[in-house]
C-alpha atoms as a PDB file:
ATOM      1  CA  UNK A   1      -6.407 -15.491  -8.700  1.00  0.00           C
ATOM      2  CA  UNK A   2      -6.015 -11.855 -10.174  1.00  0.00           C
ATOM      3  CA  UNK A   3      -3.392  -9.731  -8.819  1.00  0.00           C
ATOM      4  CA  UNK A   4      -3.439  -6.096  -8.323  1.00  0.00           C
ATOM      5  CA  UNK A   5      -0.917  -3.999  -7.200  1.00  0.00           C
ATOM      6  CA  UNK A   6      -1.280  -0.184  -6.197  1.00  0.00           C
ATOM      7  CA  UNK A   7       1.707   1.936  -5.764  1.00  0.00           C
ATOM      8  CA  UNK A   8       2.447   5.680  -5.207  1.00  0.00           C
ATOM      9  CA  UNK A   9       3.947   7.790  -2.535  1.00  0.00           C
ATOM     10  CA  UNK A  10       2.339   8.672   0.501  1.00  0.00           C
ATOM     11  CA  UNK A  11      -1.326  10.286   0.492  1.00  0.00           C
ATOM     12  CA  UNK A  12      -1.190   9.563  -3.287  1.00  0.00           C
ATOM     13  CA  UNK A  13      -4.622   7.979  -2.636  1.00  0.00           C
ATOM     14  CA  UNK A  14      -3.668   4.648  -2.807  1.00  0.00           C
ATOM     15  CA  UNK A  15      -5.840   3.049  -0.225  1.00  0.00           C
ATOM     16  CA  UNK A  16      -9.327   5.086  -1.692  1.00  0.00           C
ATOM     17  CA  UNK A  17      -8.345   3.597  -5.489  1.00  0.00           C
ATOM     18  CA  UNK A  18      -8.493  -0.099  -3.816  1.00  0.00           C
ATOM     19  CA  UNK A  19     -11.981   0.928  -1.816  1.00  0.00           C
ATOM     20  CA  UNK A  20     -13.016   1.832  -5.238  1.00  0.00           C
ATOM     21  CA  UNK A  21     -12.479  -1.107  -7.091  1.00  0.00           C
ATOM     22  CA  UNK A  22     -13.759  -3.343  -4.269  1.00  0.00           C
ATOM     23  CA  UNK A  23     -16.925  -1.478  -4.067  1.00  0.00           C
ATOM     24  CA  UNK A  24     -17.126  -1.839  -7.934  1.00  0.00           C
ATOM     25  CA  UNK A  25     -15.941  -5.446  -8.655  1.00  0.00           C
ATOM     26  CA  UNK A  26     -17.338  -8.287  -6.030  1.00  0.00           C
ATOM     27  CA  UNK A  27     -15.155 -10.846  -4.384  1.00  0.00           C
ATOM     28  CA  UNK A  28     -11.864  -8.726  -4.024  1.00  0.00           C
ATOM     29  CA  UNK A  29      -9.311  -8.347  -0.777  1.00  0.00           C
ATOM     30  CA  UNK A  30      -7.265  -5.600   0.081  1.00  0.00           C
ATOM     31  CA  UNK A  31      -3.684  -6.165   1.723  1.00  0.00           C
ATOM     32  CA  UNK A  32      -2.228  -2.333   2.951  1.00  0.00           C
ATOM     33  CA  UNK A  33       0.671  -3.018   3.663  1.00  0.00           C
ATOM     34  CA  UNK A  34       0.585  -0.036   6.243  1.00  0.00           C
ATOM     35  CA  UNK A  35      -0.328  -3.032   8.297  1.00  0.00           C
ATOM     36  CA  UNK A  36       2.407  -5.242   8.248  1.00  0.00           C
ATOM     37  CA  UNK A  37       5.400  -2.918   9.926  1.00  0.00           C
ATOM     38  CA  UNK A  38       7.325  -4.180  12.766  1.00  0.00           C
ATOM     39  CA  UNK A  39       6.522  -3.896  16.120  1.00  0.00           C
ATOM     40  CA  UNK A  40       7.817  -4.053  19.828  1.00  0.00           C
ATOM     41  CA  UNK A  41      11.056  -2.338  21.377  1.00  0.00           C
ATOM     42  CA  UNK A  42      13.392  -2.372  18.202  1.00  0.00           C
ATOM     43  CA  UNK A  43      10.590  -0.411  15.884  1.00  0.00           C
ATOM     44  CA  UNK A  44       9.954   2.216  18.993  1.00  0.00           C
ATOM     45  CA  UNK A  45      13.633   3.001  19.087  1.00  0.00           C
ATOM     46  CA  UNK A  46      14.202   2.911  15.217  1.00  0.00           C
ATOM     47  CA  UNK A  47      11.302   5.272  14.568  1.00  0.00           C
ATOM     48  CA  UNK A  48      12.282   7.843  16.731  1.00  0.00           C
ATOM     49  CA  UNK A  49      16.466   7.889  15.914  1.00  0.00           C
ATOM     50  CA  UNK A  50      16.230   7.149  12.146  1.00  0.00           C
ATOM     51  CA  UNK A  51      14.830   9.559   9.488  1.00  0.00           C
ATOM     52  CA  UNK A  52      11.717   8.351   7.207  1.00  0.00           C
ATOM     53  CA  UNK A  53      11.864   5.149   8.929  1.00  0.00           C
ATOM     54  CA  UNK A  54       8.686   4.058   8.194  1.00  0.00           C
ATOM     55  CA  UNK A  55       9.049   4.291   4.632  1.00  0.00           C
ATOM     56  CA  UNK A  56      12.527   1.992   4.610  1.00  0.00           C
ATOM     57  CA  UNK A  57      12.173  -1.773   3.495  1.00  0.00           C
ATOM     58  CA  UNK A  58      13.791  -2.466   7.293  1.00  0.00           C
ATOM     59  CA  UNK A  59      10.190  -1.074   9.045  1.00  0.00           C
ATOM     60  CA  UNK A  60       8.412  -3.600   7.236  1.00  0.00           C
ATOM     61  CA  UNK A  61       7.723  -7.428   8.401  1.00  0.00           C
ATOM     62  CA  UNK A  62       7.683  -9.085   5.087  1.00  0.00           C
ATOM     63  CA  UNK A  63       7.537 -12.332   6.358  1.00  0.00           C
ATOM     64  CA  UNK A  64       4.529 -11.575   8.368  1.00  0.00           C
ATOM     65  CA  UNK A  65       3.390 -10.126   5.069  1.00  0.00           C
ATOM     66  CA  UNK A  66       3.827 -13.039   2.942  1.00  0.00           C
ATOM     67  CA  UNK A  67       3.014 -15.329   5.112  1.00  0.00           C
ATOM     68  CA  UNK A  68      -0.803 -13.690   4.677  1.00  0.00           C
ATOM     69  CA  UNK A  69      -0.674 -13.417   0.846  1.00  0.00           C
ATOM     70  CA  UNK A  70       0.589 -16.877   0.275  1.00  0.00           C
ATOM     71  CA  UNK A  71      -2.094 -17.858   2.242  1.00  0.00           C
ATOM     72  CA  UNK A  72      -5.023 -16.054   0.547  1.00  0.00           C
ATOM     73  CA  UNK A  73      -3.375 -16.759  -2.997  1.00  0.00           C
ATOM     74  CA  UNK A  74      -3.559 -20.444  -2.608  1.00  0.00           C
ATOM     75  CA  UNK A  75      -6.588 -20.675  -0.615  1.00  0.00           C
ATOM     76  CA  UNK A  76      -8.963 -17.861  -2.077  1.00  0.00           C
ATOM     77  CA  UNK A  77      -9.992 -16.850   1.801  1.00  0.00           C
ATOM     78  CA  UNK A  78      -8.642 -15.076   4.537  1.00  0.00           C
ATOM     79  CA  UNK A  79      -9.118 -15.516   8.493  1.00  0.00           C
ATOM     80  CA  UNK A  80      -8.541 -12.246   9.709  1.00  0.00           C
ATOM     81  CA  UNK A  81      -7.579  -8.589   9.188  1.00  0.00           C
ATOM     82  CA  UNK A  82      -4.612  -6.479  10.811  1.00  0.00           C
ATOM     83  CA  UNK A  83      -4.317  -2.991  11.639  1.00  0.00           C
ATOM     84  CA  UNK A  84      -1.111  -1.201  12.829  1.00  0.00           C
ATOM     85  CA  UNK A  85      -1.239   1.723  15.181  1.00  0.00           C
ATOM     86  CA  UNK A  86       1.636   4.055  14.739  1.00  0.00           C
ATOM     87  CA  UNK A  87       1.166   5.939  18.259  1.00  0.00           C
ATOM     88  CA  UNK A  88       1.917   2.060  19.801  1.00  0.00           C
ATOM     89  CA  UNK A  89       3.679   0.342  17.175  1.00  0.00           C
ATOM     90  CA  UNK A  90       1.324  -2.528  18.240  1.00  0.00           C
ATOM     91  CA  UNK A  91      -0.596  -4.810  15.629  1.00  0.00           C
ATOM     92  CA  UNK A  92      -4.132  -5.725  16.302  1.00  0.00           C
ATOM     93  CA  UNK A  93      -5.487  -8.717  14.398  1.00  0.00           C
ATOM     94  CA  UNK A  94      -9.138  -9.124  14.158  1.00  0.00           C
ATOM     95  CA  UNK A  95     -11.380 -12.425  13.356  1.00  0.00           C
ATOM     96  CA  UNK A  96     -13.033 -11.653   9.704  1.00  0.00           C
ATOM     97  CA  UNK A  97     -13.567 -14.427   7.528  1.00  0.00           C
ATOM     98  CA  UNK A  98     -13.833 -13.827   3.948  1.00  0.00           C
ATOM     99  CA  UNK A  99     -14.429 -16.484   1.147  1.00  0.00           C
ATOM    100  CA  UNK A 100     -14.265 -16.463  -2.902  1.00  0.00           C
ATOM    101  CA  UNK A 101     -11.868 -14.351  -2.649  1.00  0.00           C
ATOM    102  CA  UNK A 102     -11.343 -13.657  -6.687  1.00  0.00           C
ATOM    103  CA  UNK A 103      -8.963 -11.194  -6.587  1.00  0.00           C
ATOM    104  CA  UNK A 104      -6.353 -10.026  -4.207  1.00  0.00           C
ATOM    105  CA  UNK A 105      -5.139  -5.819  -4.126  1.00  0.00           C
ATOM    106  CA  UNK A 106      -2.052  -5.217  -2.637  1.00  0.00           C
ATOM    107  CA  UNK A 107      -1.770  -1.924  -2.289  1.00  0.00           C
ATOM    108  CA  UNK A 108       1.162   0.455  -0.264  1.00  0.00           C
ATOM    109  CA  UNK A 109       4.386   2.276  -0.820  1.00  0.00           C
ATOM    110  CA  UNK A 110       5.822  -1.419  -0.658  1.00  0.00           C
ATOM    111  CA  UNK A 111       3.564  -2.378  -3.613  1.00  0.00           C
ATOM    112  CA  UNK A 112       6.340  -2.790  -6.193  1.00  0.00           C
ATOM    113  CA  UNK A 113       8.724  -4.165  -4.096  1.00  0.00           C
ATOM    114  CA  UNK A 114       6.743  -6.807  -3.355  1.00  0.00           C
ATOM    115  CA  UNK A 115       5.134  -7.401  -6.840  1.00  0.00           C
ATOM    116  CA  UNK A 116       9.064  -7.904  -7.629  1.00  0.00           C
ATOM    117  CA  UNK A 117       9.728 -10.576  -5.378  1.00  0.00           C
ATOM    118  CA  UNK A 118       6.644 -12.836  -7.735  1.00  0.00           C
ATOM    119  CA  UNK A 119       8.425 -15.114  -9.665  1.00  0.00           C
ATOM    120  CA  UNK A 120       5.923 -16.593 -12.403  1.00  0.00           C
ATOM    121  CA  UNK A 121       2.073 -14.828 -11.016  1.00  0.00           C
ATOM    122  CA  UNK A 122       0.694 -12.664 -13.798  1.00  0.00           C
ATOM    123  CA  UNK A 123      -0.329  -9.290 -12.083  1.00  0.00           C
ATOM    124  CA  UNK A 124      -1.598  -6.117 -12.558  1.00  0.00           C
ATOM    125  CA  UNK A 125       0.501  -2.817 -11.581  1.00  0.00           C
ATOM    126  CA  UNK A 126      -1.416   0.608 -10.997  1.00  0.00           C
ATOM    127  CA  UNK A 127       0.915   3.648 -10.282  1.00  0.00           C
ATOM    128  CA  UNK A 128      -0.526   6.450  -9.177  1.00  0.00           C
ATOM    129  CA  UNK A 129       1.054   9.930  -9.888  1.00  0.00           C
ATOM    130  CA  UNK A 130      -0.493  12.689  -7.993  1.00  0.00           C
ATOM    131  CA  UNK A 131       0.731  16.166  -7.269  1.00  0.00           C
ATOM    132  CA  UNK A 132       2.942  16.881  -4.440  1.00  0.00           C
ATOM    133  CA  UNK A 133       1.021  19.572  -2.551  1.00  0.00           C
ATOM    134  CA  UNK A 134      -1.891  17.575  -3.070  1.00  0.00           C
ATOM    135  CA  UNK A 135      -0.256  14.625  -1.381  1.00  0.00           C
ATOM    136  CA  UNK A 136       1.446  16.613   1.416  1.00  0.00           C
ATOM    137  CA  UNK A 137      -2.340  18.002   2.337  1.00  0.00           C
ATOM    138  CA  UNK A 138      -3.695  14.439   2.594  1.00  0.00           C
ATOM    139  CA  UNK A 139      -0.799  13.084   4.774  1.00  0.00           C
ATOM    140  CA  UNK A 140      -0.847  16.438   7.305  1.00  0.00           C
ATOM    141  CA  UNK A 141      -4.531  15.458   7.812  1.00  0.00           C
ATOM    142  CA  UNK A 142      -3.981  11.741   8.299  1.00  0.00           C
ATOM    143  CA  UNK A 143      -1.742  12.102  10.502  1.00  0.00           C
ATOM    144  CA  UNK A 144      -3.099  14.910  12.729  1.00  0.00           C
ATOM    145  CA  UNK A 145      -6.145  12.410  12.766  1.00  0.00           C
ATOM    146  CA  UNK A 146      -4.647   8.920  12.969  1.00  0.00           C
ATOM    147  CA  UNK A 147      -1.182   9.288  13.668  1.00  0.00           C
ATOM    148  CA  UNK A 148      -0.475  11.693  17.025  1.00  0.00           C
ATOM    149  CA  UNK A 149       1.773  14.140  14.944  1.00  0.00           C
ATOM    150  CA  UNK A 150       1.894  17.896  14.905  1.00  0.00           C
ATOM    151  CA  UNK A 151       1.733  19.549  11.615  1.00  0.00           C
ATOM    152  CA  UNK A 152       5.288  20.509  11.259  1.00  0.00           C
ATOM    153  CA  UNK A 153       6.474  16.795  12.186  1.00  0.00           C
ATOM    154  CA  UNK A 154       3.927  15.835   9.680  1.00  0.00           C
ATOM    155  CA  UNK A 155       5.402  17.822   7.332  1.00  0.00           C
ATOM    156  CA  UNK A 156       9.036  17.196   7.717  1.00  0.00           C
ATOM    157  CA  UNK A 157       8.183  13.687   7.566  1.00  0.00           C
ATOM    158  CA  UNK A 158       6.261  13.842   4.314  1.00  0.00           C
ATOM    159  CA  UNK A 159       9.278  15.657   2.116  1.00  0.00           C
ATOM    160  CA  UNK A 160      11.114  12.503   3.731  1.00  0.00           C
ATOM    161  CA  UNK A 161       8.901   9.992   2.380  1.00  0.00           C
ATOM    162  CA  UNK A 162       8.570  11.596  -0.860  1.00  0.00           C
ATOM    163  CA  UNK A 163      12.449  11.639  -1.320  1.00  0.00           C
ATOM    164  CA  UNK A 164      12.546   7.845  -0.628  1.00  0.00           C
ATOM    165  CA  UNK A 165       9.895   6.967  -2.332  1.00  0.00           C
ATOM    166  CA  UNK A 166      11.171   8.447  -5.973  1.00  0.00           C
ATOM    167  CA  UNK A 167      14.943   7.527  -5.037  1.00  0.00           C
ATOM    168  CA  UNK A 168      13.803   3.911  -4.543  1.00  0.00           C
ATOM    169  CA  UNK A 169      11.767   3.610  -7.985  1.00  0.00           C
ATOM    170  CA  UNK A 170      11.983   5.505 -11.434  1.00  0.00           C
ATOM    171  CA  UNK A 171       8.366   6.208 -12.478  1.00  0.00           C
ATOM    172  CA  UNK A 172       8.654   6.131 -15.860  1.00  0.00           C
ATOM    173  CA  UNK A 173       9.500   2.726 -16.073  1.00  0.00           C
ATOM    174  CA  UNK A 174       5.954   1.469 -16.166  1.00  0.00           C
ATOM    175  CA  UNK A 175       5.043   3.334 -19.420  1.00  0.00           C
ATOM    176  CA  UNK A 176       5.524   0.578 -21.890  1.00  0.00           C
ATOM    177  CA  UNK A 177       4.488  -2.596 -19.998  1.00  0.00           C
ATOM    178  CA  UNK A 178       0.463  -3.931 -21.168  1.00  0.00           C
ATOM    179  CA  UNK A 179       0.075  -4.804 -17.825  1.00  0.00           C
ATOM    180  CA  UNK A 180       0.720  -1.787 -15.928  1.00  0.00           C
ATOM    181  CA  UNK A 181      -0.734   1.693 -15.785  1.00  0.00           C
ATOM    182  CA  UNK A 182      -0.897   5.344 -14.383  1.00  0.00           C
ATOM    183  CA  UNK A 183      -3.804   6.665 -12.589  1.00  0.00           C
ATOM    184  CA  UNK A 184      -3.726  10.255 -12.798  1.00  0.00           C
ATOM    185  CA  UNK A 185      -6.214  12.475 -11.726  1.00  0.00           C
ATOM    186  CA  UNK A 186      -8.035  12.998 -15.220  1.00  0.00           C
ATOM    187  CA  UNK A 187      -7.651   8.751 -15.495  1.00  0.00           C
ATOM    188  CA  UNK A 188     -11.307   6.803 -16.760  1.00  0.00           C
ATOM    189  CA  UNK A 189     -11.147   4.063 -13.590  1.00  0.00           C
ATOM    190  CA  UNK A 190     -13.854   2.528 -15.269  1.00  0.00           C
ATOM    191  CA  UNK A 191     -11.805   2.102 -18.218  1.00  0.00           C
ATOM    192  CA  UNK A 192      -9.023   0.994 -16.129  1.00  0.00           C
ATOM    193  CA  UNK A 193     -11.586  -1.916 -14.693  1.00  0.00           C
ATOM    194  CA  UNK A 194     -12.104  -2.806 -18.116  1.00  0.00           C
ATOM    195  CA  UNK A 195      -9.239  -3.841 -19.046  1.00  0.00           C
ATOM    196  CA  UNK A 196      -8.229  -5.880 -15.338  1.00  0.00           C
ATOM    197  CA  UNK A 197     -11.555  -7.593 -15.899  1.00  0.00           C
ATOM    198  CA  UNK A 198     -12.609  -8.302 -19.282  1.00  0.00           C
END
């Protein structure tokens, strides 16, 4: 099975890249792995005392998370789908079926953590780089919408998560690999495609 990562920091447009390659190239799956953080008591208290928790490895249930990809990769379907709500910190897992699965996208701001944990898969690794006010103007909408925050919460949040995101990983280190890329905003994705399916 092909493996495609997406990475970039938050409102990069990370999740409308993957929509855009599924609608384009049959047979694909999409983990976000804005679905797999940790619920109940422990995540309630954590995200209110400790800054940008939701962008820290210890927010995310990775063995939740890789318990669904190992599942999919070996199997080529998946049961269901999950989707976190950040007002409840409460995961809701819906029945879907999906067969044939071809190729799997894992896409998130844990992307390239997780593509490092692979030990012998061949993937694909799509960073996206994408202006900071452009970012912080996707995220203040998002989360207005989705998320229950004001706009100055939103805000103060976003600088957070930008300021993890680039401490955690040096950009430039996907330059000179054949199997990684940037997306910018003048990027051909239909060249891109080319080359992850030829």
């Amino acid at each position: 099975m092909k493996l495609i990562f997406i990475s970039g920091p938050s409102g990069s447009g990370k999740t409308t890249l993957s929509n855009q390659i599924i609608k384009k190239i049959k047979n694909g799956f999409v983990l976000s792995t804005d679905n797999y953080y940790k619920t109940g008591l422990i995540s309630k208290f954590l995200s209110k005392f400790v800054n940008g928790f939701f962008d820290r490895r210890m927010s995310f249930n990775y063995k939740l998370f890789k318990k669904d990809f190992d599942f999919i990769y070996e199997n080529r379907i998946s049961i269901h789908d999950r989707y976190y709500n950040f007002e409840k910190k409460t995961t809701q897992n819906i029945l879907n079926e999906t067969n044939n699965i071809k190729f799997l996208i894992v896409e998130g701001i844990f992307a390239k953590e997780i593509s490092k944990t692979l030990n012998n898969q061949n993937y694909y690794f799509l960073e996206i780089k994408t202006k900071k006010n452009k970012c912080m103007k996707r995220v203040i909408k998002r989360d207005l919408k989705e998320r229950g925050k004001n706009k100055k919460q939103s805000e103060n949040d976003f600088l957070k998560s930008w300021e993890i995101y680039y401490e955690k990983f040096n950009p430039n280190s996907i330059k000179n690999n054949t199997n990684k890329f940037l997306i910018r905003k003048n990027t051909d994705i239909d060249e891109i495609l080319k080359k992850l399916f030829n």
